[in-house]
C-alpha atoms as a PDB file:
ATOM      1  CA  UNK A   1     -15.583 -16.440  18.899  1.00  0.00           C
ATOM      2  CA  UNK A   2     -12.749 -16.633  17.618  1.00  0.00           C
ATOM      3  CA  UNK A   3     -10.513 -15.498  14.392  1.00  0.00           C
ATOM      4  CA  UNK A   4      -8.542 -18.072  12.052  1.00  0.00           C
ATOM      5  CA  UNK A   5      -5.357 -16.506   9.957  1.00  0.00           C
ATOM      6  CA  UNK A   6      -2.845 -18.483   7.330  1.00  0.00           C
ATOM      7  CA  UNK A   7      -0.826 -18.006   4.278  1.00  0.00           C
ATOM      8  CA  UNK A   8      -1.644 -18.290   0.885  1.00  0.00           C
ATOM      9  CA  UNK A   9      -0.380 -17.691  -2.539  1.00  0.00           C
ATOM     10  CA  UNK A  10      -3.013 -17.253  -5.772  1.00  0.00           C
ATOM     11  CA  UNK A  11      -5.696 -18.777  -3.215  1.00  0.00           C
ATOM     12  CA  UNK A  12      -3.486 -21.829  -2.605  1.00  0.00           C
ATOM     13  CA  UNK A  13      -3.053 -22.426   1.098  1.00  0.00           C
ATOM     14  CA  UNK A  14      -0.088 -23.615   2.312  1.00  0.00           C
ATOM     15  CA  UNK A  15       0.324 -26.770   4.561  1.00  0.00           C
ATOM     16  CA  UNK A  16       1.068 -25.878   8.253  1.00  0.00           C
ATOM     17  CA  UNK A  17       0.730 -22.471   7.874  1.00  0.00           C
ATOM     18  CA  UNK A  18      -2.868 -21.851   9.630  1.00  0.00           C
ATOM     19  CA  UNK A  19      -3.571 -20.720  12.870  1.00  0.00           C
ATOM     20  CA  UNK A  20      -6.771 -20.146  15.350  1.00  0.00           C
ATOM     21  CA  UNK A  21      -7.154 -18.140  18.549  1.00  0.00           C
ATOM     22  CA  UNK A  22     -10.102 -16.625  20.627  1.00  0.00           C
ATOM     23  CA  UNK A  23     -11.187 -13.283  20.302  1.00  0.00           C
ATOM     24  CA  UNK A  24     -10.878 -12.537  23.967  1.00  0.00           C
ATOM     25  CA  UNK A  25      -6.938 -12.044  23.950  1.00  0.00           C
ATOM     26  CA  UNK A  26      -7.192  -9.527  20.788  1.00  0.00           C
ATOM     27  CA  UNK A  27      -6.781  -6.339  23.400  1.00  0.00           C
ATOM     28  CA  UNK A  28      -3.387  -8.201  24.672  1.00  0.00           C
ATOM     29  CA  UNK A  29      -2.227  -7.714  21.058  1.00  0.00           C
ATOM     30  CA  UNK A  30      -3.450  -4.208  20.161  1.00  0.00           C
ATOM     31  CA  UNK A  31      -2.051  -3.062  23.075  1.00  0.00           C
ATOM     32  CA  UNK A  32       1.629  -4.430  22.835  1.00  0.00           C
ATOM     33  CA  UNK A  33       1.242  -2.051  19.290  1.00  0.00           C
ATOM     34  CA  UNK A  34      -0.930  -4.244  16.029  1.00  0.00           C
ATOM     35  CA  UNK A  35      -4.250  -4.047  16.110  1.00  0.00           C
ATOM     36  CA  UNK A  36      -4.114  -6.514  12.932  1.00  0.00           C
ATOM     37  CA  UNK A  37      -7.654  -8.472  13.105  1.00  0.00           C
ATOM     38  CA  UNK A  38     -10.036  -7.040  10.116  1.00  0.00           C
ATOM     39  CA  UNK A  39      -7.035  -5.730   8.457  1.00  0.00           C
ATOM     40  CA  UNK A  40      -4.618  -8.924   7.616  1.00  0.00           C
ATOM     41  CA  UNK A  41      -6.251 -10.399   4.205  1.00  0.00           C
ATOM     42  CA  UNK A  42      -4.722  -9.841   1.423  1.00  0.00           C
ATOM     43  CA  UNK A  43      -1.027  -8.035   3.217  1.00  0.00           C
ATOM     44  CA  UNK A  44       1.814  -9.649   1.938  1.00  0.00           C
ATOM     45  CA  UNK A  45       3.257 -11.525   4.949  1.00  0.00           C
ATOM     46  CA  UNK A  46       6.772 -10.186   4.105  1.00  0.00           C
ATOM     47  CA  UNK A  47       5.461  -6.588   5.064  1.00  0.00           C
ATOM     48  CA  UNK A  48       3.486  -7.871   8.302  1.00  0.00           C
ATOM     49  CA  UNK A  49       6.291  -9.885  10.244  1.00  0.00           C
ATOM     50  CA  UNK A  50       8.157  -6.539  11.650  1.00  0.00           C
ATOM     51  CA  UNK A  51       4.572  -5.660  13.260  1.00  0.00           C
ATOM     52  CA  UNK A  52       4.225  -8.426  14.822  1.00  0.00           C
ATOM     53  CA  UNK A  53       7.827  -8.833  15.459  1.00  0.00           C
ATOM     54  CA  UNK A  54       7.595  -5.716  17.539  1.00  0.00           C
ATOM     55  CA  UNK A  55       3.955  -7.276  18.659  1.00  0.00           C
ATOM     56  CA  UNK A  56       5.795 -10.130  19.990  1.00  0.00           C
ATOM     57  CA  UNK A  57       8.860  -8.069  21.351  1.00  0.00           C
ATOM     58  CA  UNK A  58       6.590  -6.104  23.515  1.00  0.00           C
ATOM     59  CA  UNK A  59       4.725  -8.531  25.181  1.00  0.00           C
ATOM     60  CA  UNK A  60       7.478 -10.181  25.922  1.00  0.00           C
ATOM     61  CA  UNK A  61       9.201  -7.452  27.754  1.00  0.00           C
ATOM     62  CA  UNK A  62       5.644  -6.828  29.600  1.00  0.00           C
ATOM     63  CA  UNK A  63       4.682 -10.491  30.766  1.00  0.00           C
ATOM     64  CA  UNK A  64       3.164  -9.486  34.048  1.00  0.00           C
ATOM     65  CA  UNK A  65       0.836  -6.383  32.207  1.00  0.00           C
ATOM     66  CA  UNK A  66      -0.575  -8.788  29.910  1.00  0.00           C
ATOM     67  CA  UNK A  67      -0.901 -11.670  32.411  1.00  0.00           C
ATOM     68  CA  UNK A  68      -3.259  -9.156  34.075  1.00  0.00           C
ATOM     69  CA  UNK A  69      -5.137  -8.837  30.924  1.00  0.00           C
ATOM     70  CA  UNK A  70      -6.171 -12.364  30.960  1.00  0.00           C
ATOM     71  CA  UNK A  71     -10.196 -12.379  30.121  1.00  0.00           C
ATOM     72  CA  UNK A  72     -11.708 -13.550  32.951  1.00  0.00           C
ATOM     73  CA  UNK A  73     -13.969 -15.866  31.571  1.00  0.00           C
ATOM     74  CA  UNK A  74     -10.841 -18.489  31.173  1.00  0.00           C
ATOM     75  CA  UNK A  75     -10.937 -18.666  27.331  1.00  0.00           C
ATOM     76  CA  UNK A  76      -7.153 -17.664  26.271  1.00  0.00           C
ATOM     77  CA  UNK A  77      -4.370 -16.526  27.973  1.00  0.00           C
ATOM     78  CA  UNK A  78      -1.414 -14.642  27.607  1.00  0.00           C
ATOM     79  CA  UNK A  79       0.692 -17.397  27.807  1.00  0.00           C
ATOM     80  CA  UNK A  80      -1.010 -19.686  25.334  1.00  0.00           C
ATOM     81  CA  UNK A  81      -0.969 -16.077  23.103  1.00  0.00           C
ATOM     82  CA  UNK A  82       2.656 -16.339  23.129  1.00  0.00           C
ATOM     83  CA  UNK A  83       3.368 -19.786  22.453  1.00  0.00           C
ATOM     84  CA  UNK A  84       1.176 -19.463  19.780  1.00  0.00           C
ATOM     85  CA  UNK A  85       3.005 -16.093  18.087  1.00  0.00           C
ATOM     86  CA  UNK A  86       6.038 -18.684  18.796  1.00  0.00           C
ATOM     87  CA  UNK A  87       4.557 -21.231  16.007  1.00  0.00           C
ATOM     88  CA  UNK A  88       3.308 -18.453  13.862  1.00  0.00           C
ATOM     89  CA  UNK A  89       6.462 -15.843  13.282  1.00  0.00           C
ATOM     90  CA  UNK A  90       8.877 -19.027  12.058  1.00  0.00           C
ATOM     91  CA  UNK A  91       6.820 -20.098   9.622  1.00  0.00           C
ATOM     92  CA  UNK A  92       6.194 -17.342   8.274  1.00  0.00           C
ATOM     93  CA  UNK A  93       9.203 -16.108   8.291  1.00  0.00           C
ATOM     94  CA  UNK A  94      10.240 -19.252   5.767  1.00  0.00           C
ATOM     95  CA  UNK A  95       7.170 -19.192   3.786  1.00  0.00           C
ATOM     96  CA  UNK A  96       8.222 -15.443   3.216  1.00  0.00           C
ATOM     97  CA  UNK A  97      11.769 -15.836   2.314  1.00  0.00           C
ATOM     98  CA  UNK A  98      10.889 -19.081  -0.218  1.00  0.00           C
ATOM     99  CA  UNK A  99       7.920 -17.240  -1.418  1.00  0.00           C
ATOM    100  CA  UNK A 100       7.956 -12.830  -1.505  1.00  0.00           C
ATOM    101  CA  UNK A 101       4.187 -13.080  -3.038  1.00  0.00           C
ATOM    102  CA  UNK A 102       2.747 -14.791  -0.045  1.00  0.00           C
ATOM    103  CA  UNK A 103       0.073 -13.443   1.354  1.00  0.00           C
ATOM    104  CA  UNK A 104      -2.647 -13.920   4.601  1.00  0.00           C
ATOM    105  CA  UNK A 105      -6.049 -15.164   4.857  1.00  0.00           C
ATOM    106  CA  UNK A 106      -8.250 -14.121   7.596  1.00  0.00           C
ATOM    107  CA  UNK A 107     -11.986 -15.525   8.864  1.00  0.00           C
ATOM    108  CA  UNK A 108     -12.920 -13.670  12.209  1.00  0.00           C
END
């Protein structure tokens, strides 16, 4: 399984701005401090992106912990986690500036 998250504004998604990742890496991210999936739809993205800032910050600063918590079935992987969070935080970081009503979609 896995959950799918973008940005939206009045239902209107915006172009490059959706994302997909397994399930399996979700206790990588509620440990490093946002427990975000079931909770995202609907948040302004403006008031999300110091969580996952922070998110981001930690698990950086703790590569080797969350290496370790790579599922062992081989689907997702810290790394991949990260590059991803890499794509996601600049974007939208813009769509946020350009547009303060912007909100997330979720599907998990």
């Amino acid at each position: 399984m896995s959950w799918d998250i973008g940005i939206e504004v009045n239902g209107v998604r915006f172009e490059d701005a959706s994302w997909n990742y397994t399930h399996n890496c979700n206790p990588m991210m509620r440990d490093a401090g946002y427990d975000w999936i079931y909770h995202l739809h609907g948040e302004l993205v403006a008031d999300t992106l110091p969580k996952f800032q922070a998110m981001l910050e930690n698990m950086e600063a703790h590569h080797e912990k969350y290496r370790a918590m790579n599922p062992e079935n081989g689907w997702g992987d810290y790394d991949r986690l990260l590059d991803l969070w890499y794509r996601i935080l600049p974007r939208a970081k813009e769509i946020a500036e350009a547009v303060p009503n912007a909100t997330w979609w979720e599907c998990s």
